[in-house]
Protein backbone atom coordinates (compact mmCIF):
# COMPACT_ATOMS: atom_id res chain seq x y z
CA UNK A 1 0.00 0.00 0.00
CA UNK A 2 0.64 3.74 -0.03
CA UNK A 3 2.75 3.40 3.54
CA UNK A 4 4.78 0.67 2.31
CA UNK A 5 5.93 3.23 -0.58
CA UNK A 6 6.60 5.72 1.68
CA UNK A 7 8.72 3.74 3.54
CA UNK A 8 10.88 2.02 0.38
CA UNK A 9 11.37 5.96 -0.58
CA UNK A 10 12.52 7.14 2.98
CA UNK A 11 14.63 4.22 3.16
CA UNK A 12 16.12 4.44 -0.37
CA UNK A 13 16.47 8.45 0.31
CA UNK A 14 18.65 7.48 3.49
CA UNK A 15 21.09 5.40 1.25
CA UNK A 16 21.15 8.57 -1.63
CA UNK A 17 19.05 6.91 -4.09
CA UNK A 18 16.16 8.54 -6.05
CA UNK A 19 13.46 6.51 -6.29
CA UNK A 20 11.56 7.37 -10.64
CA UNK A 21 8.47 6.30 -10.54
CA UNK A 22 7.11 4.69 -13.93
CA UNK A 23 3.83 6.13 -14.44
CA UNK A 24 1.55 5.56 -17.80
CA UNK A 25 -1.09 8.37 -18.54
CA UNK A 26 -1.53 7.49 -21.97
CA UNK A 27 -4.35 4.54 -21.54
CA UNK A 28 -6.24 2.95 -18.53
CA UNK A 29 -7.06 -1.25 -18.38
CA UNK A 30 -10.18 -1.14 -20.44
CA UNK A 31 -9.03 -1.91 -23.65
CA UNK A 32 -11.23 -1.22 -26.70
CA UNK A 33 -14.85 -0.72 -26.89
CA UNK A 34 -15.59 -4.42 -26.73
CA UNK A 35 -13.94 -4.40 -23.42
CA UNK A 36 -14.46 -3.98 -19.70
CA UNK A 37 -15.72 -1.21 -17.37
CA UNK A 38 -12.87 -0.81 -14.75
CA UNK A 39 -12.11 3.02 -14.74
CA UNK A 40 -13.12 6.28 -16.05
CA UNK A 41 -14.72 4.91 -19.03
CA UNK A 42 -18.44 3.98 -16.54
CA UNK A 43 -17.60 7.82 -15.55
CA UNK A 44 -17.77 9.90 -18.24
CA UNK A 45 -15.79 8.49 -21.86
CA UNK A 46 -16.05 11.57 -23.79
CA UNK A 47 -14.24 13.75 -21.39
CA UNK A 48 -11.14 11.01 -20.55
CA UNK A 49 -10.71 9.49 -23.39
CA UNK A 50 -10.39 10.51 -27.30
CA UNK A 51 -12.94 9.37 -29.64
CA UNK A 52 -13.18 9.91 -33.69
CA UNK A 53 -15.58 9.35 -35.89
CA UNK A 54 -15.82 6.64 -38.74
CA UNK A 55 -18.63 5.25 -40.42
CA UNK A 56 -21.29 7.38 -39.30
CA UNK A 57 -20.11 6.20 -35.37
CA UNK A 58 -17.97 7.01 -33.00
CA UNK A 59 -14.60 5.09 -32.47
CA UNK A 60 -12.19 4.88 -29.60
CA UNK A 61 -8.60 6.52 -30.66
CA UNK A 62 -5.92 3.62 -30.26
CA UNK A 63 -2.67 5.98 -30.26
CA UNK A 64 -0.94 3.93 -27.29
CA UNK A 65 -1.59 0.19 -29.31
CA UNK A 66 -3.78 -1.06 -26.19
CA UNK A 67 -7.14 0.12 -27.21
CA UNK A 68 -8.18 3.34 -26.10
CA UNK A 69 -6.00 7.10 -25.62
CA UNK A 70 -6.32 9.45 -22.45
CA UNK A 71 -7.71 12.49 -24.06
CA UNK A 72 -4.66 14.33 -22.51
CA UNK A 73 -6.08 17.99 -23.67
CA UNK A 74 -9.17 18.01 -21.36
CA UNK A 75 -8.78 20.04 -18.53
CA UNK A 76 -10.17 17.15 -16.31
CA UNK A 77 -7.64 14.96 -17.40
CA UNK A 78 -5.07 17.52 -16.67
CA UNK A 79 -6.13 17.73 -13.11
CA UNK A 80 -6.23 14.54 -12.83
CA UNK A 81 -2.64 13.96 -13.97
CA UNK A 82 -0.92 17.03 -12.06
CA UNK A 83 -2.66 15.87 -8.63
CA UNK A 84 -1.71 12.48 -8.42
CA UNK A 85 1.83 13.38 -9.77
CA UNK A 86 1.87 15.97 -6.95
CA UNK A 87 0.79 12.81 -4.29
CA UNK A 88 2.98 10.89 -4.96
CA UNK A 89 5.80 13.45 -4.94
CA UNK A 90 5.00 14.62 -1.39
CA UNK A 91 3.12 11.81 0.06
CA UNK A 92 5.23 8.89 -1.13
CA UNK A 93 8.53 10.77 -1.34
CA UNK A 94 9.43 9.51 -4.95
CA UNK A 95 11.85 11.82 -6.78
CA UNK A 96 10.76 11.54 -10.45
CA UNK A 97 8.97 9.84 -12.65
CA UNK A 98 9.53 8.26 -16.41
CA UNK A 99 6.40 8.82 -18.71
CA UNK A 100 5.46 6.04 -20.22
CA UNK A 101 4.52 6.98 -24.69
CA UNK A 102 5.04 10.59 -23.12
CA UNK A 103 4.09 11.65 -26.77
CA UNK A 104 -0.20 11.08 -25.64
CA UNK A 105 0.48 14.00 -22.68
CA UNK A 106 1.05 16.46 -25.41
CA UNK A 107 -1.45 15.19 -27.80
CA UNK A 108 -4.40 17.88 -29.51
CA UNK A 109 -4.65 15.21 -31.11
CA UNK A 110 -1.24 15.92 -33.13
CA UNK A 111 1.86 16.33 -31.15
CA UNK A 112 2.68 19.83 -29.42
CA UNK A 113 5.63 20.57 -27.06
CA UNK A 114 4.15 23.34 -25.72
CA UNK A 115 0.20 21.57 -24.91
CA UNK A 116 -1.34 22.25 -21.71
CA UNK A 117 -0.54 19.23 -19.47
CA UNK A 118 3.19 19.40 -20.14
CA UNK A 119 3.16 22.98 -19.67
CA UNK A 120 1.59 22.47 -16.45
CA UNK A 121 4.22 20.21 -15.43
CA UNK A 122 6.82 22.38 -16.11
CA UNK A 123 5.36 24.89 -14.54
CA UNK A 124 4.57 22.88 -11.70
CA UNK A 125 6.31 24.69 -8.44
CA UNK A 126 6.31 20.74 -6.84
CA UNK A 127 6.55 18.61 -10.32
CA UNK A 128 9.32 21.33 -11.74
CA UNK A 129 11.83 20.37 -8.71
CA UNK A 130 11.21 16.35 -9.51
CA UNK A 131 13.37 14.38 -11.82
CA UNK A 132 11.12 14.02 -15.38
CA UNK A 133 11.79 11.35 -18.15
CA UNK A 134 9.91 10.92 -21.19
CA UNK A 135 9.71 8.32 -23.34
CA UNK A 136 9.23 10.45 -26.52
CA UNK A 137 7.04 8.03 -28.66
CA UNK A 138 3.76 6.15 -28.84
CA UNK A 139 2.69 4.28 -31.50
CA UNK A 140 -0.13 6.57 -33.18
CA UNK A 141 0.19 8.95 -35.90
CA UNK A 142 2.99 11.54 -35.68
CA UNK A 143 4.06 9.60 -32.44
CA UNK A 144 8.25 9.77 -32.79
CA UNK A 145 8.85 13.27 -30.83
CA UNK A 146 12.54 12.10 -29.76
CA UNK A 147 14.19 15.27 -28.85
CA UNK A 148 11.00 18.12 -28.46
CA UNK A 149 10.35 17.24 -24.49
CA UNK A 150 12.42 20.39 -23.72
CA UNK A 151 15.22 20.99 -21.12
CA UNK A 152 12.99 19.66 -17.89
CA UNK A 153 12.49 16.78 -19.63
CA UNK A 154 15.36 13.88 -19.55
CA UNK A 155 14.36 11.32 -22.73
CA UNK A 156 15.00 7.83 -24.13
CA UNK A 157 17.37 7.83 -26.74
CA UNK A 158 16.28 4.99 -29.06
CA UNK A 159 18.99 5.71 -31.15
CA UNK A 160 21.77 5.60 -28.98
CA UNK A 161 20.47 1.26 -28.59
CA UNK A 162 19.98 1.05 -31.96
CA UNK A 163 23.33 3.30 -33.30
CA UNK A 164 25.54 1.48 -30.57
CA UNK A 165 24.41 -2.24 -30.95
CA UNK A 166 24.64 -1.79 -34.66
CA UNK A 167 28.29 -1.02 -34.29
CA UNK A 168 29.15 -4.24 -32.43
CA UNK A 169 27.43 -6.09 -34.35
CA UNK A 170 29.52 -5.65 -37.44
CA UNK A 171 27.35 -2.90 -39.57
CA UNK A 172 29.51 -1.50 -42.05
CA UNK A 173 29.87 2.45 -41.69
CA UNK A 174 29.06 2.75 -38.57
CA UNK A 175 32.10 4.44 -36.85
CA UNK A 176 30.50 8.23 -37.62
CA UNK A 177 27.31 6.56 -35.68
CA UNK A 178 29.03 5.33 -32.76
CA UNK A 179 31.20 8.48 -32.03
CA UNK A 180 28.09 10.67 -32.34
CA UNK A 181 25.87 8.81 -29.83
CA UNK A 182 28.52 8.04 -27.05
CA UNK A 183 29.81 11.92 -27.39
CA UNK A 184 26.22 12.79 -26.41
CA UNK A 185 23.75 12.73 -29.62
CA UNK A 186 24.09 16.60 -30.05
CA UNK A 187 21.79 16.13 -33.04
CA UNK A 188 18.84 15.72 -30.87
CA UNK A 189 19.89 17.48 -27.92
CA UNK A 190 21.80 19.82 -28.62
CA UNK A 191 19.72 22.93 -28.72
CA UNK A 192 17.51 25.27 -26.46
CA UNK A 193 19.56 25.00 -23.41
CA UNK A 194 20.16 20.78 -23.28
CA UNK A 195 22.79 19.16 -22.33
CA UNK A 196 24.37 15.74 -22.83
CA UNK A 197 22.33 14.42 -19.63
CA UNK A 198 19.03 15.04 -21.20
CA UNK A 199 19.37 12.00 -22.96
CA UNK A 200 18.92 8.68 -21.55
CA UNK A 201 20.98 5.95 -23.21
CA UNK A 202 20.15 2.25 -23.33
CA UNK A 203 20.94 -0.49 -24.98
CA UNK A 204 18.55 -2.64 -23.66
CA UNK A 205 15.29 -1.91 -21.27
CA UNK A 206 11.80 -3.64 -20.86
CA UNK A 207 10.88 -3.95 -24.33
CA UNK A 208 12.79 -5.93 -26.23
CA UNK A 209 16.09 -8.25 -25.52
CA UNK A 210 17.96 -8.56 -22.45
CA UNK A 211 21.76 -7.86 -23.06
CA UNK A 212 22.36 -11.62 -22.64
CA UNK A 213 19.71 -12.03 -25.06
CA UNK A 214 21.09 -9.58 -27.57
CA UNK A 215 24.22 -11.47 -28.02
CA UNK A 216 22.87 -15.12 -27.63
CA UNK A 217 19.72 -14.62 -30.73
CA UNK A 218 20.10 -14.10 -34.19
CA UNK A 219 15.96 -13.86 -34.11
CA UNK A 220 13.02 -12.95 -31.51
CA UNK A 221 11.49 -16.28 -29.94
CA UNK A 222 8.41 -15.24 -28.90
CA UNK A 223 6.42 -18.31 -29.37
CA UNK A 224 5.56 -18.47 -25.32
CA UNK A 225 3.43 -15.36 -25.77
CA UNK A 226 0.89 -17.10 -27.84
CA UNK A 227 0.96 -15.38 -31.04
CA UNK A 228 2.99 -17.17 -33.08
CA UNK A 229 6.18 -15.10 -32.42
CA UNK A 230 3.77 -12.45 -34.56
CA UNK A 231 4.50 -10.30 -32.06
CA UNK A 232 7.38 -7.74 -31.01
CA UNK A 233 9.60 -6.02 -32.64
CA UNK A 234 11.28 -7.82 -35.80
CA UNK A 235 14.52 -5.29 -36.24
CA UNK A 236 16.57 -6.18 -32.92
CA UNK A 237 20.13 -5.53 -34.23
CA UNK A 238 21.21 -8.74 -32.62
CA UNK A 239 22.94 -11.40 -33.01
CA UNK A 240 24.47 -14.86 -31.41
CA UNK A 241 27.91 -15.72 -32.12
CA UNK A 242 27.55 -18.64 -33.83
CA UNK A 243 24.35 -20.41 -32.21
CA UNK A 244 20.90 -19.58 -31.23
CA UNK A 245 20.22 -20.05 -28.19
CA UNK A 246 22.40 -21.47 -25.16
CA UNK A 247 25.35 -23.65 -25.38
CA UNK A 248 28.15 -25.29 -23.98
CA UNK A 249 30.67 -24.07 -26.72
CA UNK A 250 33.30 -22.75 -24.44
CA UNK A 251 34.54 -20.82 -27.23
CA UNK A 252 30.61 -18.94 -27.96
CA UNK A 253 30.23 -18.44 -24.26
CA UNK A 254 33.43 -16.44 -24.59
CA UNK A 255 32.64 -14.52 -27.31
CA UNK A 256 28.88 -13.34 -25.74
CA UNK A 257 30.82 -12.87 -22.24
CA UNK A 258 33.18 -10.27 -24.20
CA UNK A 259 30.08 -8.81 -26.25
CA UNK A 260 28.20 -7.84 -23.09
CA UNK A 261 31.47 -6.21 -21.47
CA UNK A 262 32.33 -4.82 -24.54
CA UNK A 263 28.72 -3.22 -24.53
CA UNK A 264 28.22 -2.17 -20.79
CA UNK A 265 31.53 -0.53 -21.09
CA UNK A 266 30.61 1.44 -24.30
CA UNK A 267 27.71 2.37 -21.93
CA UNK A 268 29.55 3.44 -19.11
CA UNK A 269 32.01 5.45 -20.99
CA UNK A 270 29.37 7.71 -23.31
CA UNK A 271 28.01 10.98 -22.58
CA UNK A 272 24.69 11.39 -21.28
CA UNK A 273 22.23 9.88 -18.54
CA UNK A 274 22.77 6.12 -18.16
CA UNK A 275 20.03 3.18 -18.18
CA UNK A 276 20.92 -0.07 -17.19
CA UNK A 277 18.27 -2.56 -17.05
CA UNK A 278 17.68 -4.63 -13.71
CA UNK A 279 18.95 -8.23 -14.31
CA UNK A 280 21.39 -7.29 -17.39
CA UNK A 281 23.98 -6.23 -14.53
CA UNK A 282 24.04 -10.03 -13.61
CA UNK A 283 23.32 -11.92 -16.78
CA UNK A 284 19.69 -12.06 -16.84
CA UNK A 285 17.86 -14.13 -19.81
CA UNK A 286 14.70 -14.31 -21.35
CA UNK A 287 15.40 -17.26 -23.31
CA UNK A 288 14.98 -15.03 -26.58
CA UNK A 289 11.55 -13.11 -25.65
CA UNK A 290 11.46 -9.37 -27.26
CA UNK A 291 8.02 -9.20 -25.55
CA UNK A 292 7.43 -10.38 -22.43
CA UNK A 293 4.98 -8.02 -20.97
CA UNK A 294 2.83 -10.48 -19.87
CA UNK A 295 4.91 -13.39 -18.72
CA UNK A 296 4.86 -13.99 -14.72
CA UNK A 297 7.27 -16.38 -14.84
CA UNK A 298 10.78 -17.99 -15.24
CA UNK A 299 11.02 -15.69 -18.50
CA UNK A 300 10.57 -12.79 -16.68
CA UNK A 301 11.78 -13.82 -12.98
CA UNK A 302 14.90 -12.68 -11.77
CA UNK A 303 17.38 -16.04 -11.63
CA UNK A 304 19.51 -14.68 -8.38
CA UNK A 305 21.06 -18.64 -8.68
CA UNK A 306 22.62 -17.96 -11.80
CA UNK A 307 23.54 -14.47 -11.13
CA UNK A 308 26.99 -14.11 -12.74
CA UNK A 309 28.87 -12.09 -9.77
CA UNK A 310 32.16 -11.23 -11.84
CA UNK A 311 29.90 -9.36 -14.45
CA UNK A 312 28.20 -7.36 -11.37
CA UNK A 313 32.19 -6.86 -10.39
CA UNK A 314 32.48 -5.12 -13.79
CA UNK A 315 29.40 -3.06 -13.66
CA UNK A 316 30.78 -1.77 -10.46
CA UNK A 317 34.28 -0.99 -11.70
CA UNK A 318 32.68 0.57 -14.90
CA UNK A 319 30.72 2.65 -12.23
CA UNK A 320 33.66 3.40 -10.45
CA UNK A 321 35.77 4.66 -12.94
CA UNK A 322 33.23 6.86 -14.67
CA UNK A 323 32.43 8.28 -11.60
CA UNK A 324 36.61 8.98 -11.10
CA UNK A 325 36.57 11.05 -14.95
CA UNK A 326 35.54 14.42 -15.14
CA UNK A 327 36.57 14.41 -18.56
CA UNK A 328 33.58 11.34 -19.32
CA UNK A 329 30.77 13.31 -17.41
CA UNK A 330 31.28 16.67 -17.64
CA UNK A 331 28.04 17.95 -18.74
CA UNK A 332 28.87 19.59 -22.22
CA UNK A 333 28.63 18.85 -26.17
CA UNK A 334 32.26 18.03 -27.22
CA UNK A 335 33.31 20.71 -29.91
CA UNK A 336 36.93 19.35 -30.65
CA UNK A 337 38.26 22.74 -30.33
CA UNK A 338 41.07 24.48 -28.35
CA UNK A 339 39.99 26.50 -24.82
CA UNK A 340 41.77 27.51 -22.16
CA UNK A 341 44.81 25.64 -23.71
CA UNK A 342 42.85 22.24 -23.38
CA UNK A 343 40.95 20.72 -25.83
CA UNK A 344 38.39 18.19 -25.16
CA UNK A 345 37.99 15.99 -27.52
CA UNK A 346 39.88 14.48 -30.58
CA UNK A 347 38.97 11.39 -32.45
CA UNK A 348 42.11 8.99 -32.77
CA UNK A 349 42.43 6.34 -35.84
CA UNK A 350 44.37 3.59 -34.74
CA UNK A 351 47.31 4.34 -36.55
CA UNK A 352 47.92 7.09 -34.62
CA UNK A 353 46.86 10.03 -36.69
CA UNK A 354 43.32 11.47 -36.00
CA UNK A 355 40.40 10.73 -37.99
CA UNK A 356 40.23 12.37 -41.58
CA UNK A 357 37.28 12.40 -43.66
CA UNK A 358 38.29 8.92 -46.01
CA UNK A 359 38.99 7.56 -42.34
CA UNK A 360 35.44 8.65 -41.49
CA UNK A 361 33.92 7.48 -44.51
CA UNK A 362 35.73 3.81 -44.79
CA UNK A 363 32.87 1.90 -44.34
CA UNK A 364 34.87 -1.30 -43.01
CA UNK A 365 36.46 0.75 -39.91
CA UNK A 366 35.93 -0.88 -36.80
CA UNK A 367 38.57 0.83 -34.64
CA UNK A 368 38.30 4.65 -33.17
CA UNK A 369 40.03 6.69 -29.94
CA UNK A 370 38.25 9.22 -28.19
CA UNK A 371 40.78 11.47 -26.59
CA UNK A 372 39.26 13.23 -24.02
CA UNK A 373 40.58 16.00 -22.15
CA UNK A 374 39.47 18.27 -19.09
CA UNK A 375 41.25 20.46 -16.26
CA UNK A 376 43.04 17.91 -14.32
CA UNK A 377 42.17 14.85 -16.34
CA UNK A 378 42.63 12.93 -19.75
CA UNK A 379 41.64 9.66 -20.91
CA UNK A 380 41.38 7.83 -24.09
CA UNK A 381 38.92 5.39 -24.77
CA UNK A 382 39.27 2.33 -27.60
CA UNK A 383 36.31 1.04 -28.93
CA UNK A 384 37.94 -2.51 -31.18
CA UNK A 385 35.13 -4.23 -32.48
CA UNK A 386 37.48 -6.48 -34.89
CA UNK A 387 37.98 -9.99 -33.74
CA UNK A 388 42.19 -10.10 -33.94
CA UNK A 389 43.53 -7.71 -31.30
CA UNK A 390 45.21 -4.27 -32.73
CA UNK A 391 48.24 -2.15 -31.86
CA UNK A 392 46.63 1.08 -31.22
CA UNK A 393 49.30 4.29 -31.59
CA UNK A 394 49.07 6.40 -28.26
CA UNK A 395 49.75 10.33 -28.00
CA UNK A 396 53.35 10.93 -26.32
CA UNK A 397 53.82 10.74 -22.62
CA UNK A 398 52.77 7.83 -19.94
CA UNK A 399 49.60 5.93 -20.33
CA UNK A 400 47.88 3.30 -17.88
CA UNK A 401 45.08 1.27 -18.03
CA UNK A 402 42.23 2.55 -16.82
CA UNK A 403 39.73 0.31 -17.68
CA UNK A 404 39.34 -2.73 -20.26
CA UNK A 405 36.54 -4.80 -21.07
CA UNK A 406 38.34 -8.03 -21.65
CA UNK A 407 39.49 -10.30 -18.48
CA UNK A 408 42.00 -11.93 -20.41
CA UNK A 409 45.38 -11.09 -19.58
CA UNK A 410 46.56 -7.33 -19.43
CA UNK A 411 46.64 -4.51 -21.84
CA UNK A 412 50.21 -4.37 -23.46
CA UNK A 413 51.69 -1.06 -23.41
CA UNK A 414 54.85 -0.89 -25.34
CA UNK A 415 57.01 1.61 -28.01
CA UNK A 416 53.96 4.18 -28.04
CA UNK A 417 51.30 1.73 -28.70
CA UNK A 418 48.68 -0.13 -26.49
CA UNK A 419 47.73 -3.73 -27.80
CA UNK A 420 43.81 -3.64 -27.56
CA UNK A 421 42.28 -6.93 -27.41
CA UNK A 422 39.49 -8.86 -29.82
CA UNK A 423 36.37 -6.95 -29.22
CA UNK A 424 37.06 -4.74 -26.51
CA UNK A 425 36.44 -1.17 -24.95
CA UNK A 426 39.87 -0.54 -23.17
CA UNK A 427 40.59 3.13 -21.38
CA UNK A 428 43.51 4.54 -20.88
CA UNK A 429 44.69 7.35 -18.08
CA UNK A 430 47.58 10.12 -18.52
CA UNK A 431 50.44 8.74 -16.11
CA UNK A 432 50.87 6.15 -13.65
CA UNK A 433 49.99 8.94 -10.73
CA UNK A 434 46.17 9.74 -12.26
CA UNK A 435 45.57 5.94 -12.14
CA UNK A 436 46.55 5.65 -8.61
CA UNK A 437 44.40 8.63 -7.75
CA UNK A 438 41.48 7.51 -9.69
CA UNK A 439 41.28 3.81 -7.73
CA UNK A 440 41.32 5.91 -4.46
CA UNK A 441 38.61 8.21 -5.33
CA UNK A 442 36.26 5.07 -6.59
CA UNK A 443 36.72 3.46 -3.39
């Protein structure tokens, strides 16, 4: 109940973690017109929900894909909205919430940023002060709206999942792709006051595969839900290295282990506000389910037997060192360009020279440095998606390891060049003495 909420939040609070409540005012559990009474739709239809006409009759609007839209531009609805937001910001003590098809809140019945209810959340003296997340899409009409939440509004990036996991899986000319999304996708946010943080990357959440499952299937398996594996989405950017499914190959295993590090790394070392599924942390399958919604079961369950503890090691130490790097989470759009006699970016070919525009546009490159630099702090991260290891030309002066992906044996560092494993994110630090201070400050 409401007390037991409270409680989770105080105690959460205590510890210095936000609790982001997932709320979804886009639709309520009736369904279409065919189905049940259960909420405002006994009350009064024609103010909550949006109707059109067809056929001489009156239709329910089915912009969220479940049957029937909260009519979002009603003044009712608005009220509604704004004072249960409100209680559960200061009677349950959450700290935020993520909007679920956030695109229906602003709906008139076409899209606009600046509609009533979102205004009124901005403006919101209690709702203003709270973290807010959209998910910028639903599945009507005119429903992709990635990027026009404005700056109170944090978003999902889709294309940072789809961008990133296209890169490892072996798209050609994707290099341009992957340095734009993990320097901060300033061609969506980079406007009207955002920064970096306003997006949210993922490469996996709900819908869709687990991380275990993005390396492990080729194809959705969806066949539990009923439908003939009809359903979900059929463009995953997936794949298995070498079977579908689970296996005993030592040599597969390997390969997804190094996939998934290789990923949560790429993750951990981009700019902008980081998602990280519950369960991918620790290995967490769905046996190949892209939809699984409605599955109370060993899908969907949480397997804390099989929990793989070294990769929840890793997530740590990813969490550690970003957390160590001013120069990874400083808050700005990366310009490449001298100030203050430090410039914080440039964009390294392995070879040692930095990226020129044939380097940008060889489609087969699978190697790139980002050389980052802030007051006090410089790093270079590798992103090697080839699978033979490559000698990777540093910048003069002393490099350590920061950071790698692989736990084979260690990064080589020899003649000016660091040997970066087979599919691997490896970071390196400026001098022995910055890598000592960064393991004390993660501690």
């Amino acid at each position: 109940g409401p007390q037991e909420l409270r409680y989770m939040t105080d105690t959460y609070r205590k510890a210095g973690i936000s609790v982001i409540l997932d709320v979804v005012y886009n639709h309520t559990g009736e369904g279409d017109a065919s189905g049940p009474m259960l909420s405002m739709m006994g009350l009064d239809a024609r103010t909550y929900y949006r109707f059109v006409e067809a056929d001489g009759k009156q239709h329910l609007v089915n912009d969220t894909g479940t049957g029937n839209t909260l009519r979002c531009d009603h003044p009712a609805v608005q009220r509604l909205v704004i004072e249960s937001l409100r209680y559960y910001v200061e009677e349950l003590g959450v700290s935020g919430f993520r909007f679920d098809l956030a695109t229906v809140l602003g709906r008139e019945p076409g899209f606009n940023p600046d509609a009533p209810l979102l205004r009124a959340i901005k403006a919101d003296p209690v709702l203003s002060k709270s973290i807010l997340v959209a998910e910028p899409w639903d599945p009507g009409p005119g429903g992709y709206q990635l990027g026009r939440f404005g700056k109170e509004f944090k978003e999902h990036n889709d294309t940072y999942r789809d961008e990133v996991r296209s890169f490892w899986r072996g798209t050609d000319g994707k290099i341009g792709a992957l340095v734009g999304k993990v320097s901060g996708s300033a061609e969506i946010f980079n406007f009207a006051g955002r920064r970096p943080s306003h997006g949210v990357n993922m490469r996996a959440v709900h819908d869709g595969f687990t991380l275990a499952d993005l390396v492990s299937y080729a194809d959705k398996h969806n066949e539990a839900n009923g439908e003939d594996n009809r359903d979900g989405h059929n463009n995953n950017s997936s794949w298995n290295c070498g079977v579908e499914g689970p296996t005993d190959d030592v040599a597969i295993n390997a390969l997804r282990r190094a996939d998934v590090r290789a990923l949560l790394a790429t993750l951990f070392t981009s700019r902008g506000t980081l998602l990280v599924q519950q369960g991918d942390e620790m290995g967490r399958s769905q046996q190949g389910n892209n939809n699984a919604y409605a599955q109370d079961n060993e899908i969907t369950w949480l397997d804390w037997e099989k929990a793989d503890g070294d990769l929840v090691d890793f997530v740590a130490s990813l969490q550690q060192f970003r957390r160590a790097h001013a120069a990874l989470t400083h808050d700005h759009f990366l310009t490449g360009q001298e100030k203050h006699g430090v410039r914080d970016v440039a964009w390294l070919h392995p070879e040692g020279r930095e990226m020129s525009e044939a380097d940008w546009n060889d489609a087969s490159a699978s190697v790139v440095g980002m050389h980052l630099s802030t007051t006090g702090d410089e790093v270079i991260v590798w992103y090697n998606r080839r699978i033979d290891s490559v000698a990777a030309a540093l910048p003069g002066g002393d490099w350590a390891v920061g950071l790698s992906s692989t736990s084979e044996a260690p990064i080589a560092i020899a003649d000016g060049r660091a040997t970066l494993p087979p599919r691997s994110v490896v970071a390196l630090v400026r001098g022995q003495a910055v890598q000592a201070e960064t393991a004390t400050q993660g501690e």
